[in-house]
C-alpha atoms as a PDB file:
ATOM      1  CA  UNK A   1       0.000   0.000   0.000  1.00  0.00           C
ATOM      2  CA  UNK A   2       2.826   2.416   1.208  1.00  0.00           C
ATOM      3  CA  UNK A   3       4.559   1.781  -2.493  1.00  0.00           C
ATOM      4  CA  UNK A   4       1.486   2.537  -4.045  1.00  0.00           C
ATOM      5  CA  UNK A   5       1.489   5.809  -2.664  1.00  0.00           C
ATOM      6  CA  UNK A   6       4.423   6.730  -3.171  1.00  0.00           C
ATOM      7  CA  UNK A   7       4.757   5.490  -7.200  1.00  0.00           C
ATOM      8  CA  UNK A   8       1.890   7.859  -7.142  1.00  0.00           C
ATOM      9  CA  UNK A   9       3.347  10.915  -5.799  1.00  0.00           C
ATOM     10  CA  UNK A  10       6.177  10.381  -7.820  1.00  0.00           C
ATOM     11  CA  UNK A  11       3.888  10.010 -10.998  1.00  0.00           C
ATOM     12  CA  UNK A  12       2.440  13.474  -9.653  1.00  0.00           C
ATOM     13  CA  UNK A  13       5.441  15.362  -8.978  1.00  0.00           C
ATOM     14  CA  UNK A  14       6.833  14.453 -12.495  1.00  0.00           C
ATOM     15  CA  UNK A  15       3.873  15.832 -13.925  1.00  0.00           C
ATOM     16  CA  UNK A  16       4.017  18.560 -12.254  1.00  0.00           C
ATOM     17  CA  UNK A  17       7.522  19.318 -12.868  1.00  0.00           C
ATOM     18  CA  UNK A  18       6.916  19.349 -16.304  1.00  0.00           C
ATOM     19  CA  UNK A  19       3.592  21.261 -16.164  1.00  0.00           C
ATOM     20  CA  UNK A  20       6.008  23.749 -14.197  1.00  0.00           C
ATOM     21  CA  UNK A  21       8.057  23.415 -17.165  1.00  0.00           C
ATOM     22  CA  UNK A  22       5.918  24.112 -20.088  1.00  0.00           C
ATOM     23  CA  UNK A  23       4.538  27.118 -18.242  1.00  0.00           C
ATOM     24  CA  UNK A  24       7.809  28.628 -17.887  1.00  0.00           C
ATOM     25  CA  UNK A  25       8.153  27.978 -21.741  1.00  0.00           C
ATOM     26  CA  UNK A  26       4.759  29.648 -22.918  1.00  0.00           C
ATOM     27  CA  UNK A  27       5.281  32.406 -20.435  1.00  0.00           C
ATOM     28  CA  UNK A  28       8.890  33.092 -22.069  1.00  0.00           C
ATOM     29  CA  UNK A  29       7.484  32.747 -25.458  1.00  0.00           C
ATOM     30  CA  UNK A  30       4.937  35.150 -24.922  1.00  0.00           C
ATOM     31  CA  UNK A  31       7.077  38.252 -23.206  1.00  0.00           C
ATOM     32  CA  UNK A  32       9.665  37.596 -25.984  1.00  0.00           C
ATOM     33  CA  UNK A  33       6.874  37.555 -28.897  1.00  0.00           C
ATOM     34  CA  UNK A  34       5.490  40.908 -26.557  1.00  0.00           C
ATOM     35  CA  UNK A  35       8.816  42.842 -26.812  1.00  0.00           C
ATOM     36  CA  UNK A  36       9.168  41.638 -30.454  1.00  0.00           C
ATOM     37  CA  UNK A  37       6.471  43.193 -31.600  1.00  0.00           C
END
């Protein structure tokens, strides 16, 4: 049961990590598209 937890949480954290990640990305792609312009 314990494992199962924590395979879960990891599962989570990745996805969150690269949730965090993809954020970042569209949020740099928009200021640089913003002073671009």
């Amino acid at each position: 049961l314990l494992s199962a937890v924590l395979a879960r949480t990891n599962e989570n954290d990745v996805f969150l990590k690269l949730f965090i990640k993809i954020n970042i990305k569209i949020k740099k792609d928009l200021t640089f598209r913003r002073t671009r312009v």
